[in-house]
C-alpha atoms as a PDB file:
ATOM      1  CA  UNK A   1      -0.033  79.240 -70.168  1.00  0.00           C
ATOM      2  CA  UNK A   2      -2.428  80.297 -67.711  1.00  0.00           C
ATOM      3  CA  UNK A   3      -5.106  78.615 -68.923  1.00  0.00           C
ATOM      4  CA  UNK A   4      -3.146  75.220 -68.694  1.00  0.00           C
ATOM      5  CA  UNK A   5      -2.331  75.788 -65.152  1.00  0.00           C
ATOM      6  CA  UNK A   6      -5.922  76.316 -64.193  1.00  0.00           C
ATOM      7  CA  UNK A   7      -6.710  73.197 -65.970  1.00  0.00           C
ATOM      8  CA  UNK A   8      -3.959  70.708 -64.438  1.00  0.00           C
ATOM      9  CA  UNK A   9      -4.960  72.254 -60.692  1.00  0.00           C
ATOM     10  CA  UNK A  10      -8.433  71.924 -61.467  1.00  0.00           C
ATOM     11  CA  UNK A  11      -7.754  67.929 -62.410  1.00  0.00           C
ATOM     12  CA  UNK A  12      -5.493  68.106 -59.559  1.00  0.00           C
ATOM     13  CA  UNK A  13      -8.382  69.109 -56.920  1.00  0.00           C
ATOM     14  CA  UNK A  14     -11.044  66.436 -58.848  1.00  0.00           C
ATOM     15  CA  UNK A  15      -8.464  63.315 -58.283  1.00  0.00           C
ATOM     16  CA  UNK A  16      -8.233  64.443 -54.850  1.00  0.00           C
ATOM     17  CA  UNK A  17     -11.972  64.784 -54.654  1.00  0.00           C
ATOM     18  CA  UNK A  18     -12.492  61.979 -56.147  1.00  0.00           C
ATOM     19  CA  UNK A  19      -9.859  59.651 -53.506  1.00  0.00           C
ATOM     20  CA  UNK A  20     -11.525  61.583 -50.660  1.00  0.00           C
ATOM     21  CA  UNK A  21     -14.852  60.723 -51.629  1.00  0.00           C
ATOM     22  CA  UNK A  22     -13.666  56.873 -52.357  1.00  0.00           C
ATOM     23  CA  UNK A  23     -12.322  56.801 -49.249  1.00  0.00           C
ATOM     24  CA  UNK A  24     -15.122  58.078 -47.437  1.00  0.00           C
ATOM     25  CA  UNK A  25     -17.359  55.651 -49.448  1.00  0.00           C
ATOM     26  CA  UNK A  26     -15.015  52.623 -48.321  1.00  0.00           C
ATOM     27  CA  UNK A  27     -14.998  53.452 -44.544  1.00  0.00           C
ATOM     28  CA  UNK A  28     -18.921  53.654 -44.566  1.00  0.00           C
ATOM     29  CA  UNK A  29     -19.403  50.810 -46.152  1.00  0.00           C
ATOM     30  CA  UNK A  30     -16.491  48.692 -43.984  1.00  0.00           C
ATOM     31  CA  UNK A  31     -18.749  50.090 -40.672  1.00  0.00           C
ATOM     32  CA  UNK A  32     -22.105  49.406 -42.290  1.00  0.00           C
ATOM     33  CA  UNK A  33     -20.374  45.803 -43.079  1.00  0.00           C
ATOM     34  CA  UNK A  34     -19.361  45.449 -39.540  1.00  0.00           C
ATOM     35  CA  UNK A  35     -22.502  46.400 -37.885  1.00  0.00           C
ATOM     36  CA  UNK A  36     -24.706  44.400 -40.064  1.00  0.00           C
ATOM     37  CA  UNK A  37     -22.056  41.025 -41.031  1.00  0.00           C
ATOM     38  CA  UNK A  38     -19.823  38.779 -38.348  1.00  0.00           C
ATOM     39  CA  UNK A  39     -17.148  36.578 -39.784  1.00  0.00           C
ATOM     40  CA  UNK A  40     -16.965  33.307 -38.308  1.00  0.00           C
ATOM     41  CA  UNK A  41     -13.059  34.607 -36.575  1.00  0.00           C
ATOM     42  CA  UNK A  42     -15.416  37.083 -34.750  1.00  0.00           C
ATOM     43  CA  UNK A  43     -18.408  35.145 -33.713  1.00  0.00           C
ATOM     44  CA  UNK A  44     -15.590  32.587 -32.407  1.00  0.00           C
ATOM     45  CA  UNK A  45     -14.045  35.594 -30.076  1.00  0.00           C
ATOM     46  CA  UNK A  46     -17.283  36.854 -29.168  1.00  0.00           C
ATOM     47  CA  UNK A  47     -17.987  33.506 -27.941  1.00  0.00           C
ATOM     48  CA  UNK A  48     -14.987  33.273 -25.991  1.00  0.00           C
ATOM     49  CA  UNK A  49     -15.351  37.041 -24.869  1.00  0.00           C
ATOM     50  CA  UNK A  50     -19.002  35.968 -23.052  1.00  0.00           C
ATOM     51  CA  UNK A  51     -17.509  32.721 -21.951  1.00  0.00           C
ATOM     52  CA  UNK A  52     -14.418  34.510 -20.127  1.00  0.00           C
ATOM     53  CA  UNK A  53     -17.265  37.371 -18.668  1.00  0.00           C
ATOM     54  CA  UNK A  54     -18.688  34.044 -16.816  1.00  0.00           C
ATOM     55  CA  UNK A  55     -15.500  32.683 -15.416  1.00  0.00           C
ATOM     56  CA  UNK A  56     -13.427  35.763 -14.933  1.00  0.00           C
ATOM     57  CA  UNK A  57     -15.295  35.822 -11.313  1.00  0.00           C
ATOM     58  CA  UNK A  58     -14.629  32.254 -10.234  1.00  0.00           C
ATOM     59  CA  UNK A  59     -11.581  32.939 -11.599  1.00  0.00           C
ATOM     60  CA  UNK A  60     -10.785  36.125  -9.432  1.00  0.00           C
ATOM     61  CA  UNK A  61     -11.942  34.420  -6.300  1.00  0.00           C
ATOM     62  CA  UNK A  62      -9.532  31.232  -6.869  1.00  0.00           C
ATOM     63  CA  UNK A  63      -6.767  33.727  -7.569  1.00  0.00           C
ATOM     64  CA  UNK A  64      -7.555  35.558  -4.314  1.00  0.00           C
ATOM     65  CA  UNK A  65      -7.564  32.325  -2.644  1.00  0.00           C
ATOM     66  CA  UNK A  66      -3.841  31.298  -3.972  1.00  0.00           C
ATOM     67  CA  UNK A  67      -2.418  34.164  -2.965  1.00  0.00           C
ATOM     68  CA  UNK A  68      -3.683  33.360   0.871  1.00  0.00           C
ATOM     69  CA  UNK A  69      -2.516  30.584   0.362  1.00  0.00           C
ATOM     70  CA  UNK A  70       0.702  31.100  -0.972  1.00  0.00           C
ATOM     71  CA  UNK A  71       1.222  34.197   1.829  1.00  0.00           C
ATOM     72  CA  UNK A  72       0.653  31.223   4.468  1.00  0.00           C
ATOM     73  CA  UNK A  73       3.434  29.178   3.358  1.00  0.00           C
ATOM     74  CA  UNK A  74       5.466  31.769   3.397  1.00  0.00           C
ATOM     75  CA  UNK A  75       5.110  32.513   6.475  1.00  0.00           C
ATOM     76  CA  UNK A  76       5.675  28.902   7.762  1.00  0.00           C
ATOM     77  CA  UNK A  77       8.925  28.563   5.799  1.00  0.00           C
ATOM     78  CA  UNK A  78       9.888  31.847   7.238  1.00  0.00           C
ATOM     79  CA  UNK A  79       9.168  30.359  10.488  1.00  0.00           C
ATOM     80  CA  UNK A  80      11.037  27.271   9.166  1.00  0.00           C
ATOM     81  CA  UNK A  81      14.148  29.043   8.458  1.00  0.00           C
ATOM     82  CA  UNK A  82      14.535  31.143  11.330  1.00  0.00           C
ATOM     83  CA  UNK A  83      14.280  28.325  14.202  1.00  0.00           C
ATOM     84  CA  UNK A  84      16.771  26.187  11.775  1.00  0.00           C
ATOM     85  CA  UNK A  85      19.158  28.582  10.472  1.00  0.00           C
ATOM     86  CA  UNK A  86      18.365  32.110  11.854  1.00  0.00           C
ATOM     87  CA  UNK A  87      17.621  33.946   8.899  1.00  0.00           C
ATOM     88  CA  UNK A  88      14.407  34.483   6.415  1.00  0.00           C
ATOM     89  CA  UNK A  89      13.569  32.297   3.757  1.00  0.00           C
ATOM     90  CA  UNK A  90      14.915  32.337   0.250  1.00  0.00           C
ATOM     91  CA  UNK A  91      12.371  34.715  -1.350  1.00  0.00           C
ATOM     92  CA  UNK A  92       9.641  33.132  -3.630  1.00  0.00           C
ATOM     93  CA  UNK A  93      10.926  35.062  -6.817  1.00  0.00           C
ATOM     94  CA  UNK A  94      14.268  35.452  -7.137  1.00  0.00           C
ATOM     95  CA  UNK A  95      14.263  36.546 -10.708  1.00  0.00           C
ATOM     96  CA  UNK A  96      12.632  39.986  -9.188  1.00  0.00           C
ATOM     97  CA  UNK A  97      15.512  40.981  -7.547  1.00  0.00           C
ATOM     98  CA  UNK A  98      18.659  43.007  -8.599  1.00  0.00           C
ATOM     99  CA  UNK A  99      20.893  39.838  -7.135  1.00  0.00           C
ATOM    100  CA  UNK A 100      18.680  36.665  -8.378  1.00  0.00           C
ATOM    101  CA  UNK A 101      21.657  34.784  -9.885  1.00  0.00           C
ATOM    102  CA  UNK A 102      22.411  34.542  -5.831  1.00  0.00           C
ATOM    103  CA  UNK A 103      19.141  34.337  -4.821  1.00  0.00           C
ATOM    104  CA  UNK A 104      19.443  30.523  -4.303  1.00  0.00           C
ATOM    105  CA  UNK A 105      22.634  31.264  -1.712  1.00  0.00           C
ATOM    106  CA  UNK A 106      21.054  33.534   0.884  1.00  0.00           C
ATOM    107  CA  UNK A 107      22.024  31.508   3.796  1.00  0.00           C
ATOM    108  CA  UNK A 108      26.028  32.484   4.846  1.00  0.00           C
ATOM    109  CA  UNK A 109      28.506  29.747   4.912  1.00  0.00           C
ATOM    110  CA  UNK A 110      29.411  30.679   8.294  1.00  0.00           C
ATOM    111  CA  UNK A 111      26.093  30.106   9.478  1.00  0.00           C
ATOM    112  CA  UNK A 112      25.527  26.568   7.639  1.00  0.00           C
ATOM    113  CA  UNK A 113      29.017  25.498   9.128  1.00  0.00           C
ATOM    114  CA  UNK A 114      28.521  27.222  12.920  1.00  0.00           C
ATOM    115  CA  UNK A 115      24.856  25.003  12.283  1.00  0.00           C
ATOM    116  CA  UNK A 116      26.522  21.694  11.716  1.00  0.00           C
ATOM    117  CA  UNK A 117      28.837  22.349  14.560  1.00  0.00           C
ATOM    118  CA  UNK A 118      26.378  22.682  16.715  1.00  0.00           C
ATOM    119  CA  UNK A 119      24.615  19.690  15.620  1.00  0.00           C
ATOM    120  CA  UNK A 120      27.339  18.135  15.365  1.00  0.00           C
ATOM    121  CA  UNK A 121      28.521  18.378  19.124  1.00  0.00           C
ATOM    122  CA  UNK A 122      24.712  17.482  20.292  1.00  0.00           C
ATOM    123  CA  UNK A 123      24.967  14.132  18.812  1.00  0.00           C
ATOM    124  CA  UNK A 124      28.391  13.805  20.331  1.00  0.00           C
ATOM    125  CA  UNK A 125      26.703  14.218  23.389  1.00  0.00           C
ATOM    126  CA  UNK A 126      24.129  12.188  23.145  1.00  0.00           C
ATOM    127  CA  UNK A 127      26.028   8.969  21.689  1.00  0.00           C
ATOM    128  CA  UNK A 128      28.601   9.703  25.096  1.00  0.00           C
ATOM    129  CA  UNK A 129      25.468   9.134  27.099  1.00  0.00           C
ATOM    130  CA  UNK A 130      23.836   6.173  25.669  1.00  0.00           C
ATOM    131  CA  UNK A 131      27.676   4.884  25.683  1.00  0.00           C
ATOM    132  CA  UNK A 132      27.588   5.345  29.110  1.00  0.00           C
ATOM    133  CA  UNK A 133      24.445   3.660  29.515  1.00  0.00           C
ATOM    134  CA  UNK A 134      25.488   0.745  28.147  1.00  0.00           C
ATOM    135  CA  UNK A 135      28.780   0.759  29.787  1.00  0.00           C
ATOM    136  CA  UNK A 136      26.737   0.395  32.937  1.00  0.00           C
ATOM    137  CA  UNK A 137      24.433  -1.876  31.967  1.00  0.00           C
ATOM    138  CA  UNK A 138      27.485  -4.526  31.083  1.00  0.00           C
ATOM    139  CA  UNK A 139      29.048  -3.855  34.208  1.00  0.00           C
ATOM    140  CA  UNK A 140      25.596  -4.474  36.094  1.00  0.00           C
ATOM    141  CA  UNK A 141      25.167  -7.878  33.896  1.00  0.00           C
ATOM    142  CA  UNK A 142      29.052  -9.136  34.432  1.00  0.00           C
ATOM    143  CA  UNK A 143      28.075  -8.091  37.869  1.00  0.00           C
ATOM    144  CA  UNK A 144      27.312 -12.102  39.845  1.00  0.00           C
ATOM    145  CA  UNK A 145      25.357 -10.758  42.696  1.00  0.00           C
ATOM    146  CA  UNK A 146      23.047  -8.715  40.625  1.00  0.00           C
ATOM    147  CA  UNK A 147      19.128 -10.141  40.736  1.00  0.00           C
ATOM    148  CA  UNK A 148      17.968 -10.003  37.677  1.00  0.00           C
ATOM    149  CA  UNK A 149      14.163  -9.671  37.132  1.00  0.00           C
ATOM    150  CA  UNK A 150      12.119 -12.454  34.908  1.00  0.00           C
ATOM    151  CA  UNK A 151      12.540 -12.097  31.505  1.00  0.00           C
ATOM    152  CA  UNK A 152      11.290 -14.292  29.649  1.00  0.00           C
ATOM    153  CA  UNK A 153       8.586 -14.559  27.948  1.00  0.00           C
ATOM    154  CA  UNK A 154       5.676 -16.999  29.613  1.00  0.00           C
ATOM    155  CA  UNK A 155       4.622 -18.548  26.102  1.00  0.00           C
ATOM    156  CA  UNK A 156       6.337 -19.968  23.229  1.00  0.00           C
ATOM    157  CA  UNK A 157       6.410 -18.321  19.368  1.00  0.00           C
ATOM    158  CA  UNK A 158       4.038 -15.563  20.430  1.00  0.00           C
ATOM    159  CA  UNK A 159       4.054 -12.489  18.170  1.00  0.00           C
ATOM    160  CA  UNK A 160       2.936  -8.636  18.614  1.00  0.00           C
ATOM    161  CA  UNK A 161      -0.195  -8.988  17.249  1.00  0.00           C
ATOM    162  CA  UNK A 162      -1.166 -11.281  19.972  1.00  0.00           C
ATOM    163  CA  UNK A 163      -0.511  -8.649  22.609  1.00  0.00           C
ATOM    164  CA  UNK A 164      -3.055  -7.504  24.661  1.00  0.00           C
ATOM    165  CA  UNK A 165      -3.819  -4.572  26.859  1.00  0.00           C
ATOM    166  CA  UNK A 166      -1.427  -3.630  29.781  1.00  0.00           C
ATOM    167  CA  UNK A 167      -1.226  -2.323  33.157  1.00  0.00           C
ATOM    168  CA  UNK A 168      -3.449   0.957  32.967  1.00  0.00           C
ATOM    169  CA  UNK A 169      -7.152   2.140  32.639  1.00  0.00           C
ATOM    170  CA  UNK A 170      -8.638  -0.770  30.336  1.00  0.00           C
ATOM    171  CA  UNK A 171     -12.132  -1.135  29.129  1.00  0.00           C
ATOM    172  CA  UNK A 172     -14.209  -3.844  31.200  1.00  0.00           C
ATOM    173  CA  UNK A 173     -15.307  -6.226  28.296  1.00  0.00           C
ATOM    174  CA  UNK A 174     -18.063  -7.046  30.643  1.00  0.00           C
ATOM    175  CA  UNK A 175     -19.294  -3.859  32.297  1.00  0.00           C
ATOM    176  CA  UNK A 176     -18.046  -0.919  29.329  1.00  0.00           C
ATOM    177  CA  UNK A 177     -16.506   0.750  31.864  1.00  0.00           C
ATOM    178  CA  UNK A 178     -12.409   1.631  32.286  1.00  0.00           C
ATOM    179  CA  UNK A 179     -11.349   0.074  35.514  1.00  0.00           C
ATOM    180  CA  UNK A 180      -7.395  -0.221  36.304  1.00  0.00           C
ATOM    181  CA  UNK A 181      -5.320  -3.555  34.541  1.00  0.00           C
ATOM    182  CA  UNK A 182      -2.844  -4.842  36.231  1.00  0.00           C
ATOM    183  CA  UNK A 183      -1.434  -7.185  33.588  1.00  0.00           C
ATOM    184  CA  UNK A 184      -0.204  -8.171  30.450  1.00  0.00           C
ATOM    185  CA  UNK A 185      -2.920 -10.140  27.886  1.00  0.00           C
ATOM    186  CA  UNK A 186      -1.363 -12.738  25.767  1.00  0.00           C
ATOM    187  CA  UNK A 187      -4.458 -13.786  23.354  1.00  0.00           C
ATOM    188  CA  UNK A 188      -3.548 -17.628  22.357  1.00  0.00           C
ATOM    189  CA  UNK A 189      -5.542 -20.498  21.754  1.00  0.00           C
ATOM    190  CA  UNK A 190      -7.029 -22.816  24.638  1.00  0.00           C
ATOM    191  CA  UNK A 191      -4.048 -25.578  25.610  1.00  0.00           C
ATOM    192  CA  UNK A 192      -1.070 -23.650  25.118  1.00  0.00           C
ATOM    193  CA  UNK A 193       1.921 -24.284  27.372  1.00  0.00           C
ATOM    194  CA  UNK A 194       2.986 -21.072  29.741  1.00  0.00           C
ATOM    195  CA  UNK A 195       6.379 -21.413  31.169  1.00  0.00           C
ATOM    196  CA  UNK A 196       7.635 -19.401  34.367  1.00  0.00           C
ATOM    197  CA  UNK A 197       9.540 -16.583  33.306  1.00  0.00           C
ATOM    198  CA  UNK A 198      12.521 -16.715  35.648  1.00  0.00           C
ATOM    199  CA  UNK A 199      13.349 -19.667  38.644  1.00  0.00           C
ATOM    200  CA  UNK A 200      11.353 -19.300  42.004  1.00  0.00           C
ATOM    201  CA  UNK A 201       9.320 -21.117  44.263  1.00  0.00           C
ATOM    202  CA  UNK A 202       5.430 -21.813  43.777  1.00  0.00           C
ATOM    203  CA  UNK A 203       4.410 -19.315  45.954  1.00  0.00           C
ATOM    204  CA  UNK A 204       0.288 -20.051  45.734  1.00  0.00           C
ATOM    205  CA  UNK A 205      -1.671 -22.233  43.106  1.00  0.00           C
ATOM    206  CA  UNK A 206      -5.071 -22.218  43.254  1.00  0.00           C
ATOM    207  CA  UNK A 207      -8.528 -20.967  41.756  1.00  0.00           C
ATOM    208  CA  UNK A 208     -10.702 -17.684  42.457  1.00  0.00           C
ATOM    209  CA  UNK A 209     -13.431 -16.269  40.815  1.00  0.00           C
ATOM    210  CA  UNK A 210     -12.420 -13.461  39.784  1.00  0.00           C
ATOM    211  CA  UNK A 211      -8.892 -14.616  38.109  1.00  0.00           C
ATOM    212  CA  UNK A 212      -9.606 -18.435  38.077  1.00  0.00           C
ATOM    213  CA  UNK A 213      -7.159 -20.902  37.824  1.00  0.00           C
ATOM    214  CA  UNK A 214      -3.822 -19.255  39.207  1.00  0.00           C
ATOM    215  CA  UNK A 215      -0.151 -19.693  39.808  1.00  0.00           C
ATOM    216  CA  UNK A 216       1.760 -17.110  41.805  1.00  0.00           C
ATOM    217  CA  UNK A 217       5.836 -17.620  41.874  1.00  0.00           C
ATOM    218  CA  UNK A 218       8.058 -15.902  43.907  1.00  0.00           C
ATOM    219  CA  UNK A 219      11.578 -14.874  42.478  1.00  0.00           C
ATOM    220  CA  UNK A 220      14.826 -13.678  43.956  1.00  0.00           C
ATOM    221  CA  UNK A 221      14.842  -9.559  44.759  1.00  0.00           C
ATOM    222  CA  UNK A 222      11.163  -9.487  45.588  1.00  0.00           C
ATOM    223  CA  UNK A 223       9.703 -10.285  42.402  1.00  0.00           C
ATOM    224  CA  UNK A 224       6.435 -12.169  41.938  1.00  0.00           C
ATOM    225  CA  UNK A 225       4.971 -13.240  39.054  1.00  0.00           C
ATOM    226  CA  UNK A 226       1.105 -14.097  38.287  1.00  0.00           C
ATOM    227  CA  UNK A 227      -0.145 -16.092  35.363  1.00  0.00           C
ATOM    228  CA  UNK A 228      -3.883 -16.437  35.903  1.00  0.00           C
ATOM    229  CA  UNK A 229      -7.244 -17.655  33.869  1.00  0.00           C
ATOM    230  CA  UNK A 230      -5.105 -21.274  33.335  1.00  0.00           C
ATOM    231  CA  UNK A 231      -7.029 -24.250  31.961  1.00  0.00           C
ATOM    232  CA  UNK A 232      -4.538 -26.229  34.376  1.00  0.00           C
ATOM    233  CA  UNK A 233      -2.109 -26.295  36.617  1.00  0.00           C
ATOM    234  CA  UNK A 234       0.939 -28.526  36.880  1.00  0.00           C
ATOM    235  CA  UNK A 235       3.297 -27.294  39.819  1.00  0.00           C
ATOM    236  CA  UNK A 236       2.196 -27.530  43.646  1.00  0.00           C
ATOM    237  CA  UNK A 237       2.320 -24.610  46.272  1.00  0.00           C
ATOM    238  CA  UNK A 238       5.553 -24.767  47.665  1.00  0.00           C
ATOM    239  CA  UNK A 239       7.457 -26.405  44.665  1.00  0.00           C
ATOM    240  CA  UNK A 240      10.998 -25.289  43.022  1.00  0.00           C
ATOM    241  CA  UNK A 241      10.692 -24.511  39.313  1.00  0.00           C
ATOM    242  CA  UNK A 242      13.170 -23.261  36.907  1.00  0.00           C
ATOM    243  CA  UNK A 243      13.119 -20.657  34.460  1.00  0.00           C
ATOM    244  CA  UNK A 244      10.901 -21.968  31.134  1.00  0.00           C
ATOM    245  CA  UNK A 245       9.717 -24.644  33.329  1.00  0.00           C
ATOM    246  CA  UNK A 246       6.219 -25.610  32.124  1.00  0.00           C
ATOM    247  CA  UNK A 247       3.723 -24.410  35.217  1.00  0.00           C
ATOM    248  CA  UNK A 248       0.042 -25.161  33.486  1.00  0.00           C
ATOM    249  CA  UNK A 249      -1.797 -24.700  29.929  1.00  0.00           C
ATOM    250  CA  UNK A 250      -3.821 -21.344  28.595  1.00  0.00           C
ATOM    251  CA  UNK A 251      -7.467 -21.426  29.485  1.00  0.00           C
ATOM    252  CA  UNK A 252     -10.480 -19.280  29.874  1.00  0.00           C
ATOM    253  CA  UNK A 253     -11.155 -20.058  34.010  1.00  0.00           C
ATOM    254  CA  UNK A 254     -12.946 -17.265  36.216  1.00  0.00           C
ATOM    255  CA  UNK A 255     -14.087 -13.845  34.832  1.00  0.00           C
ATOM    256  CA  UNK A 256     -12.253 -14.366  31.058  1.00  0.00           C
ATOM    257  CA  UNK A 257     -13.785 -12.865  27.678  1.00  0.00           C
ATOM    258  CA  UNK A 258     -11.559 -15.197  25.855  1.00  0.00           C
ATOM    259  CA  UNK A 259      -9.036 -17.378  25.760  1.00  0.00           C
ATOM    260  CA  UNK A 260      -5.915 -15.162  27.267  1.00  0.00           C
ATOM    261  CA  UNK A 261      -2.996 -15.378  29.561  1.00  0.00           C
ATOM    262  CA  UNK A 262      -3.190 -12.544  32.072  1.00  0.00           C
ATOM    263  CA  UNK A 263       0.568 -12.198  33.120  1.00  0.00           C
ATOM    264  CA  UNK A 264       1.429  -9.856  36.316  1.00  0.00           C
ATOM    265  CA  UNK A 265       4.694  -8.815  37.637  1.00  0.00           C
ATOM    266  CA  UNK A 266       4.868  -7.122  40.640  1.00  0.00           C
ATOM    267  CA  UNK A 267       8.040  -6.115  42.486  1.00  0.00           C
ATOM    268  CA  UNK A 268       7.661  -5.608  46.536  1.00  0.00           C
ATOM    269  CA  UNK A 269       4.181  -5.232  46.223  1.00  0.00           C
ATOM    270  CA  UNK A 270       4.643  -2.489  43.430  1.00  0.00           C
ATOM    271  CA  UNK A 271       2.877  -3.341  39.901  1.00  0.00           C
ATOM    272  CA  UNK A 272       5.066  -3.574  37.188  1.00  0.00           C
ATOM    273  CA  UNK A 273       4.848  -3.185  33.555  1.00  0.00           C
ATOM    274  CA  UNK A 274       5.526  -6.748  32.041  1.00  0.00           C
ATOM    275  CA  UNK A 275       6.012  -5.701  28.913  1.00  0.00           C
ATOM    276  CA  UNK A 276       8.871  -3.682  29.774  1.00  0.00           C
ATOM    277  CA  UNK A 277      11.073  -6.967  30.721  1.00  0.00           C
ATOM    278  CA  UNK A 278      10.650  -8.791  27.544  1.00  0.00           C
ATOM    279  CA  UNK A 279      12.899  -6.950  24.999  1.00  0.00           C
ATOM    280  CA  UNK A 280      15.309  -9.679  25.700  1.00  0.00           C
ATOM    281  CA  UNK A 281      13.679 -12.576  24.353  1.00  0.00           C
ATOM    282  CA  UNK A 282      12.502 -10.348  21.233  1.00  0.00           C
ATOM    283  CA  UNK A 283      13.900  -8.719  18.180  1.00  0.00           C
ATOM    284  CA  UNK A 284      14.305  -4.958  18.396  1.00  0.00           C
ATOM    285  CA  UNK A 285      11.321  -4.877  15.798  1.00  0.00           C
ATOM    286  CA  UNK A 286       8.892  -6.948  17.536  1.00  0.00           C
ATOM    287  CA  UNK A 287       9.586  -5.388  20.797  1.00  0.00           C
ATOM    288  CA  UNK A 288       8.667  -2.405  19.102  1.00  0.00           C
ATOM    289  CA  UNK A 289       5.012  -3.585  17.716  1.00  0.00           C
ATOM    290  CA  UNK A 290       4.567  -5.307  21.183  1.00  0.00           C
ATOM    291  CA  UNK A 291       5.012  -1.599  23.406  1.00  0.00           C
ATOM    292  CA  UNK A 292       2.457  -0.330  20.860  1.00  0.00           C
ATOM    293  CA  UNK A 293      -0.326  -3.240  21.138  1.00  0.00           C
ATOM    294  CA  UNK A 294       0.114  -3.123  25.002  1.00  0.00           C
ATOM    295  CA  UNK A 295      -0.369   0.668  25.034  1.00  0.00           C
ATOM    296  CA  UNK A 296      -2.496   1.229  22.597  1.00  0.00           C
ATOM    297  CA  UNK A 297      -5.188  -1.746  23.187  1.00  0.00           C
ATOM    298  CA  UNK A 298      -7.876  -0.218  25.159  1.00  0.00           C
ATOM    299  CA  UNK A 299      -9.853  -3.293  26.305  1.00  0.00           C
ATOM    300  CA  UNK A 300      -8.631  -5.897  28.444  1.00  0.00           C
ATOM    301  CA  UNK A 301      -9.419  -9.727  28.354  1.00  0.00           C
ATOM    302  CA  UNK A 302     -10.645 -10.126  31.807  1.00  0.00           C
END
């Protein structure tokens, strides 16, 4: 009995040699295999491994540069948000806060309806003034002893982009310097009718050299109008015209770049914007485009 005990521990301790030993055999040859042999899997990540050491700094750098970025915007909306509606911005991740399924809703209903009050009652305001302003403007028009100023345009089917400079520093197409305009530029072709803008008398009509062929009417309340650098004339000094009355033809006479209309208005000796009386005899839209040639045409025609 003893005897066969010995013997079953002894095979016992040699199967458990033996695993131990196989074991130890199969890890050293598993690291001598992995020193010595890549498989294609791992010469694929080291590939990607090196490939990622090369980027990862470019990659840091962009990273550093979104989260300026990102910081700046924030601080904008924040801005934003507490000039509109008095209160921070909706933060940028709501799903990192206890509350995010009311993270969208962080501006009080009070405040959005106290808001719209307020805007609400500022555009009530306003529309009661421009009401007003219109209210007197009909009253001045139904009004039969008011003078009204000239208004009409001096040419026929002439569009924005055939408005010129204005009254203001201009550029001197002749000497490149900015001297002071004291018209309107129309920029039409040589021949074309110019009408007088409201009735008057023919207050001068005559040539100079620095304006050329002139006409000069005088209207009712002090107003004068000028239409100058004519090809011709065809009223008199002295003469009655009518408003839209032909008064000469578009020409290039005296100090001219081109072939222009140079239209003044003057009011008791005080220089007037032309452009300012022609919204009448325009749509709202071309009025528009023609304040923004006049203003924003830096070189005059004459």
């Amino acid at each position: 009995m003893k005897g066969g005990r010995r013997s079953s521990g002894g095979r016992a301790i040699y199967v458990l040699g033996y695993l131990l030993i196989t074991l130890l055999a199969a890890v050293v040859v598993y690291v001598l295999f992995s020193l010595f042999f890549r498989t294609d899997t791992e010469r694929m990540l080291r590939r990607e491994i090196r490939m990622y050491e090369r980027i990862y700094p470019e990659l840091a750098e962009r990273a550093e540069m979104t989260r300026d970025a990102v910081a700046a915007l924030q601080h904008k909306d924040n801005e934003i948000y507490e000039r509109i509606f008095h209160t921070d911005a909706p933060g940028i991740d709501p799903m990192g806060r206890l509350s995010f399924l009311h993270a969208g809703d962080t501006i009080p209903d009070s405040m959005l309806n106290d808001y719209a009050a307020r805007k609400a009652d500022s555009l009530l305001l306003t529309a009661a003034g421009v009401d007003a302003v219109f209210r007197e403007i009909f009253a001045a028009l139904a009004d039969s002893s008011l003078t009204r100023p000239p208004m009409l345009l001096p040419l026929e089917n002439v569009s924005y982009p055939q408005t010129g400079a204005s009254i203001g520093s201009r550029l001197d197409p002749f000497y490149k310097a900015y001297v002071w305009h004291e018209g309107l530029d129309f920029i039409v072709d040589r021949g074309t009718p110019v009408y007088a803008t409201a009735a008057g008398v023919v207050s001068s009509s005559g040539s100079s050299k620095k304006s050329g062929s002139t006409v000069e009417i005088t209207h009712e309340g002090g107003y004068v109008s000028v239409y100058a650098h004519l090809e011709s004339r065809s009223v008199r000094r002295g003469q009655r015209v009518e408003a839209g009355q032909q008064i000469g033809t578009v020409g290039m006479s005296g100090r001219s770049f081109a072939p222009h209309l140079h239209y003044e208005l003057h009011l008791n000796g005080r220089t007037l914007d032309p452009v300012n009386y022609f919204f009448g005899s325009v749509t709202p839209a071309e009025y528009a485009n023609m304040l923004y040639m006049s203003v924003n045409t830096e070189q005059s025609m004459d």
